[in-house]
Protein backbone atom coordinates (compact mmCIF):
# COMPACT_ATOMS: atom_id res chain seq x y z
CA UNK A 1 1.99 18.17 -4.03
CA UNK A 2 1.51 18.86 -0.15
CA UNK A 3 -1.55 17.70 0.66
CA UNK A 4 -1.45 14.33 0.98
CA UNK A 5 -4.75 14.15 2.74
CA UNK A 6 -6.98 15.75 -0.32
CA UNK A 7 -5.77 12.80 -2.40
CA UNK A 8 -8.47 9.88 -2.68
CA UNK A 9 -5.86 6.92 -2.73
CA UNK A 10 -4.50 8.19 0.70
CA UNK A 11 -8.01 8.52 1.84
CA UNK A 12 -8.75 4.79 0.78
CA UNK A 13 -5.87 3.38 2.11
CA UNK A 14 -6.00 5.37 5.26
CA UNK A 15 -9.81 3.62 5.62
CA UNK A 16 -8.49 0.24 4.70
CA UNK A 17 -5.73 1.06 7.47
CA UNK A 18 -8.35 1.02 10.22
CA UNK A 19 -10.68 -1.82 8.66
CA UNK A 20 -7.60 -4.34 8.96
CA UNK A 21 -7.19 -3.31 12.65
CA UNK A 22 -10.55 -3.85 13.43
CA UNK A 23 -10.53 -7.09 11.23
CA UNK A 24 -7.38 -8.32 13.14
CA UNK A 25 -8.13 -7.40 16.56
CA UNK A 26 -10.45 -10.66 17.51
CA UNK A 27 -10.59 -14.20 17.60
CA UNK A 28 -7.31 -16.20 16.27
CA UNK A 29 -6.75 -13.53 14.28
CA UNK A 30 -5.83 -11.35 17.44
CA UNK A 31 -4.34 -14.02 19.18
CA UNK A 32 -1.39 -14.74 15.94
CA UNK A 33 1.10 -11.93 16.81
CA UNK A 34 2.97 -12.21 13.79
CA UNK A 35 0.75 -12.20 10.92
CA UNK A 36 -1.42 -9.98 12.70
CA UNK A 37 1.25 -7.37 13.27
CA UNK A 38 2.68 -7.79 9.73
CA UNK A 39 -0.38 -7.14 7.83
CA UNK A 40 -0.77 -4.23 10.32
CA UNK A 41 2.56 -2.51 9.30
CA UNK A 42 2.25 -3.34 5.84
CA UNK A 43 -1.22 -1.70 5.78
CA UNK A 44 -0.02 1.56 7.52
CA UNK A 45 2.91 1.75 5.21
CA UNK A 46 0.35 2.28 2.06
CA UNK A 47 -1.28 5.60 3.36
CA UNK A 48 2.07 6.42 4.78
CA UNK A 49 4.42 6.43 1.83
CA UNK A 50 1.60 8.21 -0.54
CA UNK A 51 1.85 10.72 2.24
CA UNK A 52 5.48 10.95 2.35
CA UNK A 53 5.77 11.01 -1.28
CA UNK A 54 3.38 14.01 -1.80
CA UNK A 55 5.51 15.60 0.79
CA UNK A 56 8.70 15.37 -0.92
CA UNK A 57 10.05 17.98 -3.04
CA UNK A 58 10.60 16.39 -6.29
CA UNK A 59 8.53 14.41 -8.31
CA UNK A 60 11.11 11.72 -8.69
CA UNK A 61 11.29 11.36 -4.97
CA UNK A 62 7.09 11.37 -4.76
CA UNK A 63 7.06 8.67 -7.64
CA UNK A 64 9.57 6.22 -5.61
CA UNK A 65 7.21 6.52 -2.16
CA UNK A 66 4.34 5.83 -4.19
CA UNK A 67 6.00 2.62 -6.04
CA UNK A 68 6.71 1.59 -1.92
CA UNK A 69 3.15 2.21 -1.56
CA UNK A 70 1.89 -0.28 -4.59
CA UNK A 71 4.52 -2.64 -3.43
CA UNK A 72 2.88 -2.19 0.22
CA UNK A 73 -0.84 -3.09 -0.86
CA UNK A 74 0.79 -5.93 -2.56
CA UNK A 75 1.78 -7.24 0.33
CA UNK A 76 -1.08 -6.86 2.13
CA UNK A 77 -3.44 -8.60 -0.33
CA UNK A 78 -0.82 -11.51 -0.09
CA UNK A 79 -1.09 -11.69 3.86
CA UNK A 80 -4.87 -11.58 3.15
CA UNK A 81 -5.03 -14.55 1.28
CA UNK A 82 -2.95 -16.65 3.59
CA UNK A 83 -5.36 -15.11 6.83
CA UNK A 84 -8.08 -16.39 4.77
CA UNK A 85 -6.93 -19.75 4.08
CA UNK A 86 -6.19 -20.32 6.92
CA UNK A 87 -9.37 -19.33 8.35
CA UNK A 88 -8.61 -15.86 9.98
CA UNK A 89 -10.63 -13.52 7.05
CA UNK A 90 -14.44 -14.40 6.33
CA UNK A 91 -15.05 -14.64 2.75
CA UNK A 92 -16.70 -10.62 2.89
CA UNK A 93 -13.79 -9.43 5.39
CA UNK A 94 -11.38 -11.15 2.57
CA UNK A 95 -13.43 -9.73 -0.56
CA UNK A 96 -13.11 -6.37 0.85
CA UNK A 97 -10.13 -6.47 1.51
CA UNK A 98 -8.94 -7.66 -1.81
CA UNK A 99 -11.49 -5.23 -3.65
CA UNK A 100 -9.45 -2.52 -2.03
CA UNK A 101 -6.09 -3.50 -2.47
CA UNK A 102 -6.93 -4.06 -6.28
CA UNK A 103 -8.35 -0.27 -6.55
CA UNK A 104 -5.30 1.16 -4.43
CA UNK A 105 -3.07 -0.25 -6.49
CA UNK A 106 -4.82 0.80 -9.34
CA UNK A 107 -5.20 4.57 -8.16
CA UNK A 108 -1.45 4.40 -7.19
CA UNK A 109 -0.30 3.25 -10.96
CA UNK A 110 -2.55 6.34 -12.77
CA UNK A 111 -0.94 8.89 -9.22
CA UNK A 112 2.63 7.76 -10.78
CA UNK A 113 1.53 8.11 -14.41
CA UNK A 114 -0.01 11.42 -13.84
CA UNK A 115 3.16 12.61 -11.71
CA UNK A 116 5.49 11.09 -13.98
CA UNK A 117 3.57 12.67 -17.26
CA UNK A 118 6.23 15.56 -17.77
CA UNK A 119 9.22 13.88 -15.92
CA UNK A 120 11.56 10.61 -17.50
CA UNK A 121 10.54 9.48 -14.14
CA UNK A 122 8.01 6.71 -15.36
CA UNK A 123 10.06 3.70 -14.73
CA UNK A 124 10.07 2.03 -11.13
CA UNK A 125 12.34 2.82 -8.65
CA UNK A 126 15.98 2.14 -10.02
CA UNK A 127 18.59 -0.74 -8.25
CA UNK A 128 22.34 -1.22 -8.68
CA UNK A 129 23.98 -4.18 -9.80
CA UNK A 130 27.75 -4.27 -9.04
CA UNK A 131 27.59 -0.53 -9.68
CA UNK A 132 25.97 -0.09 -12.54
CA UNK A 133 22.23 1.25 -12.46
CA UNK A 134 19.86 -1.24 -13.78
């Protein structure tokens, strides 16, 4: 842990940080404020929570950032599909994009499993209900 920069996920989602920006800057794209700024934070939150995770100084902690992270590229793909139904994405912007939300989120599952391999930390980040821990 502590060098969030060495990992490849936080490389790739660093990359796909800066290819959305450049992706979002023009045409309609640029000129819808919301979705454009949206997609934007959600895309900056990936890198940044697998960097604020490795940070951390317990696994458990790591393992929750990382979950934000998956959840993060999740939401990113989702905005991606709306920008290009509605015309915003070309079909190669929108592939790309997709392709590397897929592989994030599959680098981010085997970062948890690996983390998680010698901790009871394997199950997603934990909710209360009236309470009780769920």
């Amino acid at each position: 842990m502590g060098k969030f920069q060495d990992l490849k996920v936080w490389q790739r989602a660093k990359d796909l940080a800066v290819t959305l920006y450049k992706f979002t800057g023009d045409g309609a794209f640029g000129k819808d404020w919301a979705l454009r700024d949206q997609i934007r934070r959600a895309v900056i939150s990936i890198s940044s929570n697998i960097a604020e995770g490795d940070e951390l100084g317990t696994t458990r902690q790591a393992i929750k950032f990382f979950y934000t992270a998956k959840g993060s590229s999740a939401e990113v793909l989702t905005q991606a599909i709306i920008a290009q139904e509605i015309g915003y994405f070309t079909k190669e912007q929108f592939d790309h994009v997709k392709e590397e939300c897929e592989l994030i989120s599959a680098m981010l599952a085997k970062l948890i499993h690996a983390r998680a391999k010698n901790t009871k930390a394997v199950q997603g980040p934990r909710s209360t209900v009236q309470g009780q821990k769920t």
